[in-house]
Protein backbone atom coordinates (compact mmCIF):
# COMPACT_ATOMS: atom_id res chain seq x y z
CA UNK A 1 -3.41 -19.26 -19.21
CA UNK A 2 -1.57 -19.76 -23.04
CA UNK A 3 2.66 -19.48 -22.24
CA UNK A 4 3.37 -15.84 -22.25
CA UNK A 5 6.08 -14.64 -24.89
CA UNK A 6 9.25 -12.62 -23.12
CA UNK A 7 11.63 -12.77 -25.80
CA UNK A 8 10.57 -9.08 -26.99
CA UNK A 9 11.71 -7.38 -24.08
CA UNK A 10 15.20 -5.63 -23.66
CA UNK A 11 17.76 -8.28 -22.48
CA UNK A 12 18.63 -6.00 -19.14
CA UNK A 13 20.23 -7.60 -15.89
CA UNK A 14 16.79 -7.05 -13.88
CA UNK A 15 16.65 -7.69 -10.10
CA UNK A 16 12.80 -8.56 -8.98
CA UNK A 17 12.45 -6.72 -5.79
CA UNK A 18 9.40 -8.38 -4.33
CA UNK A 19 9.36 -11.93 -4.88
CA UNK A 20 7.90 -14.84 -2.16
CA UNK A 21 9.04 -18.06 -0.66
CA UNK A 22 6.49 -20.46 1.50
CA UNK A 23 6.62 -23.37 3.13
CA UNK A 24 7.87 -26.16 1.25
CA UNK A 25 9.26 -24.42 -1.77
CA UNK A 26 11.20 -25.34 -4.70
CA UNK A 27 14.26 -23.11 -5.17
CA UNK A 28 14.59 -23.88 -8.62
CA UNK A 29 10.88 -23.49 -9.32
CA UNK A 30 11.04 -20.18 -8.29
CA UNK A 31 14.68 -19.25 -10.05
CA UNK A 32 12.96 -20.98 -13.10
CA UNK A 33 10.10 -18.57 -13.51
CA UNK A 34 12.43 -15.77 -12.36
CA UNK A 35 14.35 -16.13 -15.07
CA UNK A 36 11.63 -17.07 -17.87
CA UNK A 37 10.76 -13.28 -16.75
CA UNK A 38 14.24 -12.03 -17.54
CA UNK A 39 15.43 -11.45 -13.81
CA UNK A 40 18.73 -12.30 -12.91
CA UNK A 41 18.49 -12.17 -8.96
CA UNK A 42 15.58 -11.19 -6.53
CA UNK A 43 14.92 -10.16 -3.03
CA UNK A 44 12.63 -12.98 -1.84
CA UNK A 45 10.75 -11.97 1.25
CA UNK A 46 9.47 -13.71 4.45
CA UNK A 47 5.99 -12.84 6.53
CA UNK A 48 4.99 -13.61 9.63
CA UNK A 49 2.81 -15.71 11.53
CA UNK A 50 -1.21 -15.26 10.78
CA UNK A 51 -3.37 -18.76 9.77
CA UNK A 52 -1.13 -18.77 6.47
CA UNK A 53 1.99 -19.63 7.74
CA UNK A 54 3.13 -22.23 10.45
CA UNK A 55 2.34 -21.23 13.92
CA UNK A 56 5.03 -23.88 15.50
CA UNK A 57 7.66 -21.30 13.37
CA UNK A 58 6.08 -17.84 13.70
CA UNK A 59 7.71 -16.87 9.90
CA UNK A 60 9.34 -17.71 6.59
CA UNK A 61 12.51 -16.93 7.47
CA UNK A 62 14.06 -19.95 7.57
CA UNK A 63 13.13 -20.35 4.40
CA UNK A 64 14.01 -17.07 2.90
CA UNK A 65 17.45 -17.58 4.70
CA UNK A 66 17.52 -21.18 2.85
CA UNK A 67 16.69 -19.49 -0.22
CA UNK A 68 19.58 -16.92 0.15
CA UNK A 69 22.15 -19.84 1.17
CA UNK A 70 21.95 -21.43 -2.25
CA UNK A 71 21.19 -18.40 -4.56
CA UNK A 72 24.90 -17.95 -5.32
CA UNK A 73 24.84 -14.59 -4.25
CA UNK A 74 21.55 -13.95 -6.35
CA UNK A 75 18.97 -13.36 -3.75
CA UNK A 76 18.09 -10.56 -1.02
CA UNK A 77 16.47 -11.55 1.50
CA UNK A 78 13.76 -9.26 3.59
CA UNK A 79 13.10 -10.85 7.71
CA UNK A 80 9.75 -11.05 9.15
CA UNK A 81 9.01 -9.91 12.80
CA UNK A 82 7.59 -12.99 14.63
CA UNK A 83 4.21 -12.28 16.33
CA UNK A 84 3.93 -15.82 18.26
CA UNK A 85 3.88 -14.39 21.72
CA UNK A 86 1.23 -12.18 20.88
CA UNK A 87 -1.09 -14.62 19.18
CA UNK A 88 -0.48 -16.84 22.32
CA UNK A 89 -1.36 -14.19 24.77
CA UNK A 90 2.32 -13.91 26.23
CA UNK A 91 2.43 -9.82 25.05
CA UNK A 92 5.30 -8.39 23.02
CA UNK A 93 7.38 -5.47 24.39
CA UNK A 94 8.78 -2.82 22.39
CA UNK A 95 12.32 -4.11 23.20
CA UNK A 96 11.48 -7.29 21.72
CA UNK A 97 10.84 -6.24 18.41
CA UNK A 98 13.98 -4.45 18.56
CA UNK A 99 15.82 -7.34 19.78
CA UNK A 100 14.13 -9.37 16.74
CA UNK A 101 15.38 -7.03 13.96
CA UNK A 102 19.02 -6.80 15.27
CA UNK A 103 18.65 -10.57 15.44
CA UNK A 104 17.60 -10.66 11.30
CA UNK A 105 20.41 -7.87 10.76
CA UNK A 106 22.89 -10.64 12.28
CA UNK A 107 21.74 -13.06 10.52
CA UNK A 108 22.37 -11.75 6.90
CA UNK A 109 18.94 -10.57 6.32
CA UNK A 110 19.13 -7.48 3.97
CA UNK A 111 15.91 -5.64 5.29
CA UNK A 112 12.39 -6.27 7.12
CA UNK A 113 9.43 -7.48 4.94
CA UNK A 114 6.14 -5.66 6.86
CA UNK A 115 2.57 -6.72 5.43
CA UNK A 116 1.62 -5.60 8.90
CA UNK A 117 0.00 -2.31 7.36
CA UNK A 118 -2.60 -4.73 5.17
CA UNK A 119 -6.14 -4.12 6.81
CA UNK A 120 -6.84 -8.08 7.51
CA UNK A 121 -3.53 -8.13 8.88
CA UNK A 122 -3.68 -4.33 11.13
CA UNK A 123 -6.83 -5.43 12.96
CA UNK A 124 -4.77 -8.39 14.54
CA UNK A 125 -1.95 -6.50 15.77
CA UNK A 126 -1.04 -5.96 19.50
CA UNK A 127 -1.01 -1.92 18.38
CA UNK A 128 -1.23 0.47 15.79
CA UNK A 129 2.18 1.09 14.04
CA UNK A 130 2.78 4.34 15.27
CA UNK A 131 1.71 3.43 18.87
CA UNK A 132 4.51 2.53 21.41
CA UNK A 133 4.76 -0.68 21.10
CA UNK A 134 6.97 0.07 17.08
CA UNK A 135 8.70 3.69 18.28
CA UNK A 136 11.69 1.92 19.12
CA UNK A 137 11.51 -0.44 16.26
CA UNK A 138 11.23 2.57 13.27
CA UNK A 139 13.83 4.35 15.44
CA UNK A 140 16.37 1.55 14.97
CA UNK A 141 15.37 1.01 11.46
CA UNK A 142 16.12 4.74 10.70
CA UNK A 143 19.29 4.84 12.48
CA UNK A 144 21.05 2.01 11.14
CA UNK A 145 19.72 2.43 7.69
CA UNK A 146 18.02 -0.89 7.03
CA UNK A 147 15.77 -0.86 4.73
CA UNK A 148 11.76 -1.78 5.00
CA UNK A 149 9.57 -3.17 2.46
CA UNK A 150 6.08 -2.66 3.92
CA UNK A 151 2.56 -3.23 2.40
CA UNK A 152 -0.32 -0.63 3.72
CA UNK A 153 -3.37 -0.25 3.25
CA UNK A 154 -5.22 -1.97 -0.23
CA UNK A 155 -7.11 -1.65 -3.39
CA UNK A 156 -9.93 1.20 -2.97
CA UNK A 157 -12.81 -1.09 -3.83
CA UNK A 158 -12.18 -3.51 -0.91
CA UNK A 159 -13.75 -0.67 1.04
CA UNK A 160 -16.59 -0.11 -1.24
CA UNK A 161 -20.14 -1.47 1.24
CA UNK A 162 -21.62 -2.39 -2.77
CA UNK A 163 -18.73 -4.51 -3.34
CA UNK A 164 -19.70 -7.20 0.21
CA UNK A 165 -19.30 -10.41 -1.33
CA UNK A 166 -17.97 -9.92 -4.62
CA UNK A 167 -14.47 -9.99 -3.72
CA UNK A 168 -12.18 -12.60 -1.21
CA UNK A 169 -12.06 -9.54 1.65
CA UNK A 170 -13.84 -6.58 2.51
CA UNK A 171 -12.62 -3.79 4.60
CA UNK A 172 -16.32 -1.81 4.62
CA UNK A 173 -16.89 -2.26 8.30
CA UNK A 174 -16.06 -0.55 11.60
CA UNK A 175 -13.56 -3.47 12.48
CA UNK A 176 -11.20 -1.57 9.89
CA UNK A 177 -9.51 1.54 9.91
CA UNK A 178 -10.19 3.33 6.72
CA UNK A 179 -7.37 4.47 3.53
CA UNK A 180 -7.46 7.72 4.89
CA UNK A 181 -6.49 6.65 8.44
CA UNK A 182 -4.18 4.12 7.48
CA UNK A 183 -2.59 6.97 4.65
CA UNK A 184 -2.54 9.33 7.46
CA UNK A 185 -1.02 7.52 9.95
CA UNK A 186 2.31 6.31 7.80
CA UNK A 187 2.88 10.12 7.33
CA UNK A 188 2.77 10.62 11.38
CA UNK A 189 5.48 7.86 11.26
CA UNK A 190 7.58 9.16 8.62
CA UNK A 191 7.50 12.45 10.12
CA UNK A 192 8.98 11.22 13.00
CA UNK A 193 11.27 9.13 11.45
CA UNK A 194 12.19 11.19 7.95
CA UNK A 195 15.34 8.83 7.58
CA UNK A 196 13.63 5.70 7.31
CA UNK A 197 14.42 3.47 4.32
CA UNK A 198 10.98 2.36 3.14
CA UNK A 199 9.81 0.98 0.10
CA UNK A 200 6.10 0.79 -0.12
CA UNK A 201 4.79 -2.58 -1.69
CA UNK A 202 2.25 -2.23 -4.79
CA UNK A 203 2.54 1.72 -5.36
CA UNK A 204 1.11 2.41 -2.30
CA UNK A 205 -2.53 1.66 -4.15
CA UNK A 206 -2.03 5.30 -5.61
CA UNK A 207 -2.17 3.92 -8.96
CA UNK A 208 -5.39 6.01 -9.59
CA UNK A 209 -4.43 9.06 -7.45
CA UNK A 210 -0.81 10.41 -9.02
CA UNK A 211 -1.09 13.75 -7.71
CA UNK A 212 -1.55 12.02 -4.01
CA UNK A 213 1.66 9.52 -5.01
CA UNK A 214 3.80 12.79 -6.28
CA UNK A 215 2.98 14.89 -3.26
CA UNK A 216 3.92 12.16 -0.63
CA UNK A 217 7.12 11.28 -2.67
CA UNK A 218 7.96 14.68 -2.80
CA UNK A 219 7.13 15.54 1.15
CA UNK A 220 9.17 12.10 1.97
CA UNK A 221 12.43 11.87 -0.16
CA UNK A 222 13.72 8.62 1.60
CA UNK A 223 10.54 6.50 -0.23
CA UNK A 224 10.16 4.53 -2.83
CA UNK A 225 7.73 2.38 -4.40
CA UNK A 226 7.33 -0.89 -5.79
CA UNK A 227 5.76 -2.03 -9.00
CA UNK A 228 4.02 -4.99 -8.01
CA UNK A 229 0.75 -6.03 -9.12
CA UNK A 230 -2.39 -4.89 -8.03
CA UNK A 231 -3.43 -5.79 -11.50
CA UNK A 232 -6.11 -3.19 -11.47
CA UNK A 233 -3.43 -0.67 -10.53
CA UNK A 234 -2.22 -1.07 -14.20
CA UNK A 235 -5.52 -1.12 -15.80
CA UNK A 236 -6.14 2.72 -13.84
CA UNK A 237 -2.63 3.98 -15.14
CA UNK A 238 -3.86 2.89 -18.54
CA UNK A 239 -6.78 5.29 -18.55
CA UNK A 240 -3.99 8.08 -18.89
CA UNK A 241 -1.01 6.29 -20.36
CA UNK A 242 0.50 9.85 -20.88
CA UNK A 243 -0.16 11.34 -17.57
CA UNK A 244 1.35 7.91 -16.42
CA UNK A 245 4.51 7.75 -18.45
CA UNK A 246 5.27 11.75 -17.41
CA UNK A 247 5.23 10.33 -13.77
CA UNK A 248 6.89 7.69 -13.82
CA UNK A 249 10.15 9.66 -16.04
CA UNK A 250 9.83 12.46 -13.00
CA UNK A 251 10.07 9.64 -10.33
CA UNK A 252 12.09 7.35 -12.21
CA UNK A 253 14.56 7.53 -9.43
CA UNK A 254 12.20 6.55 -6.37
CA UNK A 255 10.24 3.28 -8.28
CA UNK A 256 11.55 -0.45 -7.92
CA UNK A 257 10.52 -2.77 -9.90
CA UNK A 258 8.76 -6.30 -8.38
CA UNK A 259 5.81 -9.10 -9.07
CA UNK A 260 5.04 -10.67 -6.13
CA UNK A 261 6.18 -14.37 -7.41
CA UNK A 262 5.46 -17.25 -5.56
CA UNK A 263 2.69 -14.90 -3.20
CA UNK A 264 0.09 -18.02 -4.55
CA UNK A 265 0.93 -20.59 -1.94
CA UNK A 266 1.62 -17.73 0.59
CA UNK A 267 -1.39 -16.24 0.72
CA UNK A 268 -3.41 -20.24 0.57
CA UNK A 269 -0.93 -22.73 1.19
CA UNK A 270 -3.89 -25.20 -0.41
CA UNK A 271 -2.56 -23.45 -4.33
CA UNK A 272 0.26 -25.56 -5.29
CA UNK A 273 2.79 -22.94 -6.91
CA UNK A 274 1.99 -22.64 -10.79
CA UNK A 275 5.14 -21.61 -12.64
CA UNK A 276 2.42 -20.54 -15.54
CA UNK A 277 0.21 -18.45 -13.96
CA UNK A 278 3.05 -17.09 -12.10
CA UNK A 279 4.79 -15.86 -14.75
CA UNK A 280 1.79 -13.47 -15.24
CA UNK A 281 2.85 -11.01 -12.94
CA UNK A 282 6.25 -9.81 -14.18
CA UNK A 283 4.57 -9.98 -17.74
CA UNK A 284 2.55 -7.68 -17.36
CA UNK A 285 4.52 -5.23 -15.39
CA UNK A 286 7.59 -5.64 -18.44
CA UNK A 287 5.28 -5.31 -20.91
CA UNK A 288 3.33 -2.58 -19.50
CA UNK A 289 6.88 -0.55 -18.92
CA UNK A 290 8.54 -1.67 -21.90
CA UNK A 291 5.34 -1.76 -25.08
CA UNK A 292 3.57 1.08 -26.51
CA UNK A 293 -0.38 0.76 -27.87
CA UNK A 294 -3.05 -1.41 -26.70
CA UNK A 295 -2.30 -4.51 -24.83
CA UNK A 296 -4.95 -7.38 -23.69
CA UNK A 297 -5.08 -8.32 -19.78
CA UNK A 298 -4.67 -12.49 -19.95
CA UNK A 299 -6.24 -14.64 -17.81
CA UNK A 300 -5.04 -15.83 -14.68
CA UNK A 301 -2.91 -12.97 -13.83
CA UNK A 302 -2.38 -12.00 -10.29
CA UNK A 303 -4.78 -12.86 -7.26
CA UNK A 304 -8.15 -11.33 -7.93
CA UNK A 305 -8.56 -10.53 -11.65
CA UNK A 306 -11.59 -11.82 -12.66
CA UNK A 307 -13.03 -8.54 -13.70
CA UNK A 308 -9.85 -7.28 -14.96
CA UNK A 309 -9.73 -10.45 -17.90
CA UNK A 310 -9.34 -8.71 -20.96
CA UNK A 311 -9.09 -5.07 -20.19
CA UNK A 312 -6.98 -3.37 -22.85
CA UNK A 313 -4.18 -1.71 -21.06
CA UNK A 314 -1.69 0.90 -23.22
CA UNK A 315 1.93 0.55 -21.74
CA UNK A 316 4.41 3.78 -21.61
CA UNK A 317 7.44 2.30 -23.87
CA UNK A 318 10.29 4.23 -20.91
CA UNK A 319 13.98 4.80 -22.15
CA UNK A 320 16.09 2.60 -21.36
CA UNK A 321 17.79 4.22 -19.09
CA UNK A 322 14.62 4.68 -16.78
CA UNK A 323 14.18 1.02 -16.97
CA UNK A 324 17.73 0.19 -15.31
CA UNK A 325 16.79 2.75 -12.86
CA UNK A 326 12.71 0.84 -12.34
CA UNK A 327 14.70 -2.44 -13.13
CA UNK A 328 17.70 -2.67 -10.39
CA UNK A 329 19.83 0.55 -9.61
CA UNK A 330 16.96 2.12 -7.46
CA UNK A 331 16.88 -1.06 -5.33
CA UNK A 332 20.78 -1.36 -5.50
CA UNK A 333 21.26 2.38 -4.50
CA UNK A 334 18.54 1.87 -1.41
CA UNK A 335 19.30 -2.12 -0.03
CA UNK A 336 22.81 -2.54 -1.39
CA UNK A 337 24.77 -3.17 -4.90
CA UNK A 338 24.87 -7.15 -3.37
CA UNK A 339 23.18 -9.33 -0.78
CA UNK A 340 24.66 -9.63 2.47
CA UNK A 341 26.45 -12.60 3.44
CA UNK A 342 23.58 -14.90 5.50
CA UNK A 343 24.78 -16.93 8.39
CA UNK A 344 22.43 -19.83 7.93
CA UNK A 345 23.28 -23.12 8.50
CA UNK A 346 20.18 -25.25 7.28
């Protein structure tokens, strides 16, 4: 991938509300392509423990709480719940996850970072989200107001049987519950908890199903969600740039923008972090909110985008007043104008 120009867009105090940290990172790395992309602060999150991330920690958040501690008040910082007992057979009570998010609440952390709802990730969990075993836990969350970033479900094709082999996962078998489930299911939660704070990561993959995204934004009105890449997601809102751009003015208040930076060496800690091909992301999502008329898909943007290279997208050129909304004030009015003060030590 050629350097990608930014000097074009409008010179805004954005705040990237989905950015990574892994093991071993660079802070200035990441500030560095953070602010090549025109962001001024970010809310970097943590995950927990699967085969991607340390099993002798159980999550990043160390390292997100690291990250905070020498962002100069820059950086947000979304917790991880730590699934180590469960992975080593020692079970997980429903007070314990409680116990864990007070914990990250004490610590300084400014929310809860769930990937929990991603299919690869669901299957492995000691229960379903709205079993038991997370009542307590979304009851908390809704009571004291913190806010949850969670990614569920994925792009449609991943359950697509035709598709076996062609991608890095496939959710086409039994072992996985299906969109509709997994759709269905966060509205049983949210029903029972209407309060909750929740962003949902990556537009909830609604990108090619707007009525579906308006009618659960307007059943729910304490949802949001993010911008981040799924690079297809932007290709399928190209197909009707105008049906796109009337959404997205009539939600303008409930959509946060984010890239998923530095989600390389989370997802395979083998990728050494490439301040290039990262930069991708938040390209695409500026220019794509920001540019009007056709625009070519580069190389090397995002995780899986092989068929995507050279798609001609057609951004939606919003006011600039809906862009401070996309670009900080919606995550300011829902997480908090700053970051709260972390207690790390480290």
């Amino acid at each position: 991938m050629t350097n990608l120009d930014f000097s074009s867009f409008a010179n805004l105090p954005i705040l990237d509300g989905h950015t990574h940290v892994w093991a071993g990172f660079e802070p200035q790395l990441l500030w560095e392509t953070l602010q090549q992309s025109g962001a001024r602060r970010c809310n970097a999150l943590s995950v927990g423990y699967l085969p991607v991330t340390d099993p002798a920690k159980g999550t990043l958040n160390d390292e997100v709480l690291k990250f905070k501690s020498l962002s100069n008040n820059r950086a947000y910082g979304f917790g991880a719940l730590d699934y180590t007992a469960h992975f080593h057979g020692e079970g997980l009570r429903p007070d314990d996850l409680v116990a864990q998010v007070s914990k990250l609440e004490e610590l300084g952390f400014d929310g809860v970072k769930m990937w929990e709802g991603k299919p690869s990730v669901y299957v492995l969990l000691p229960d379903r989200l709205e079993e038991p075993l997370y009542a307590p836990f979304f009851a908390w969350m809704e009571e004291r107001r913190f806010p949850l970033l969670m990614h569920l479900a994925d792009a449609p094709r991943f359950w697509d049987p035709s598709r076996v082999g062609l991608d890095p996962w496939s959710f086409a078998d039994s072992r996985y519950p299906t969109r509709v489930e997994m759709y269905a299911e966060l509205e049983r939660i949210l029903d029972r908890h209407p309060r909750l704070v929740l962003i949902l990561a990556h537009f909830l993959f609604l990108w090619n199903e707007l009525d579906e995204a308006a009618r659960l934004l307007d059943r729910h009105p304490s949802v949001a969600f993010d911008l981040t890449p799924a690079v297809e997601g932007y290709v399928q809102l190209s197909q009707n740039a105008g049906a796109a751009r009337e959404f997205f003015i009539r939600y303008q208040d409930r959509l946060i923008y984010g890239t998923d930076v530095g989600a390389g060496p989370v997802v395979n800690p083998a990728v050494s972090f490439d301040k290039t091909k990262e930069a991708g992301q938040p390209w695409l999502v500026r220019t794509w909110l920001e540019s009007t008329g056709s625009i070519t898909l580069p190389s090397g943007v995002g995780a899986v985008t092989n068929q995507f290279v050279g798609k001609r997208l057609r951004g939606i050129a919003l006011p600039l007043d809906v862009l401070e909304k996309i670009y900080w004030r919606n995550f300011e009015r829902m997480v908090g104008s700053k970051p709260r003060e972390s207690t790390h030590n480290g």
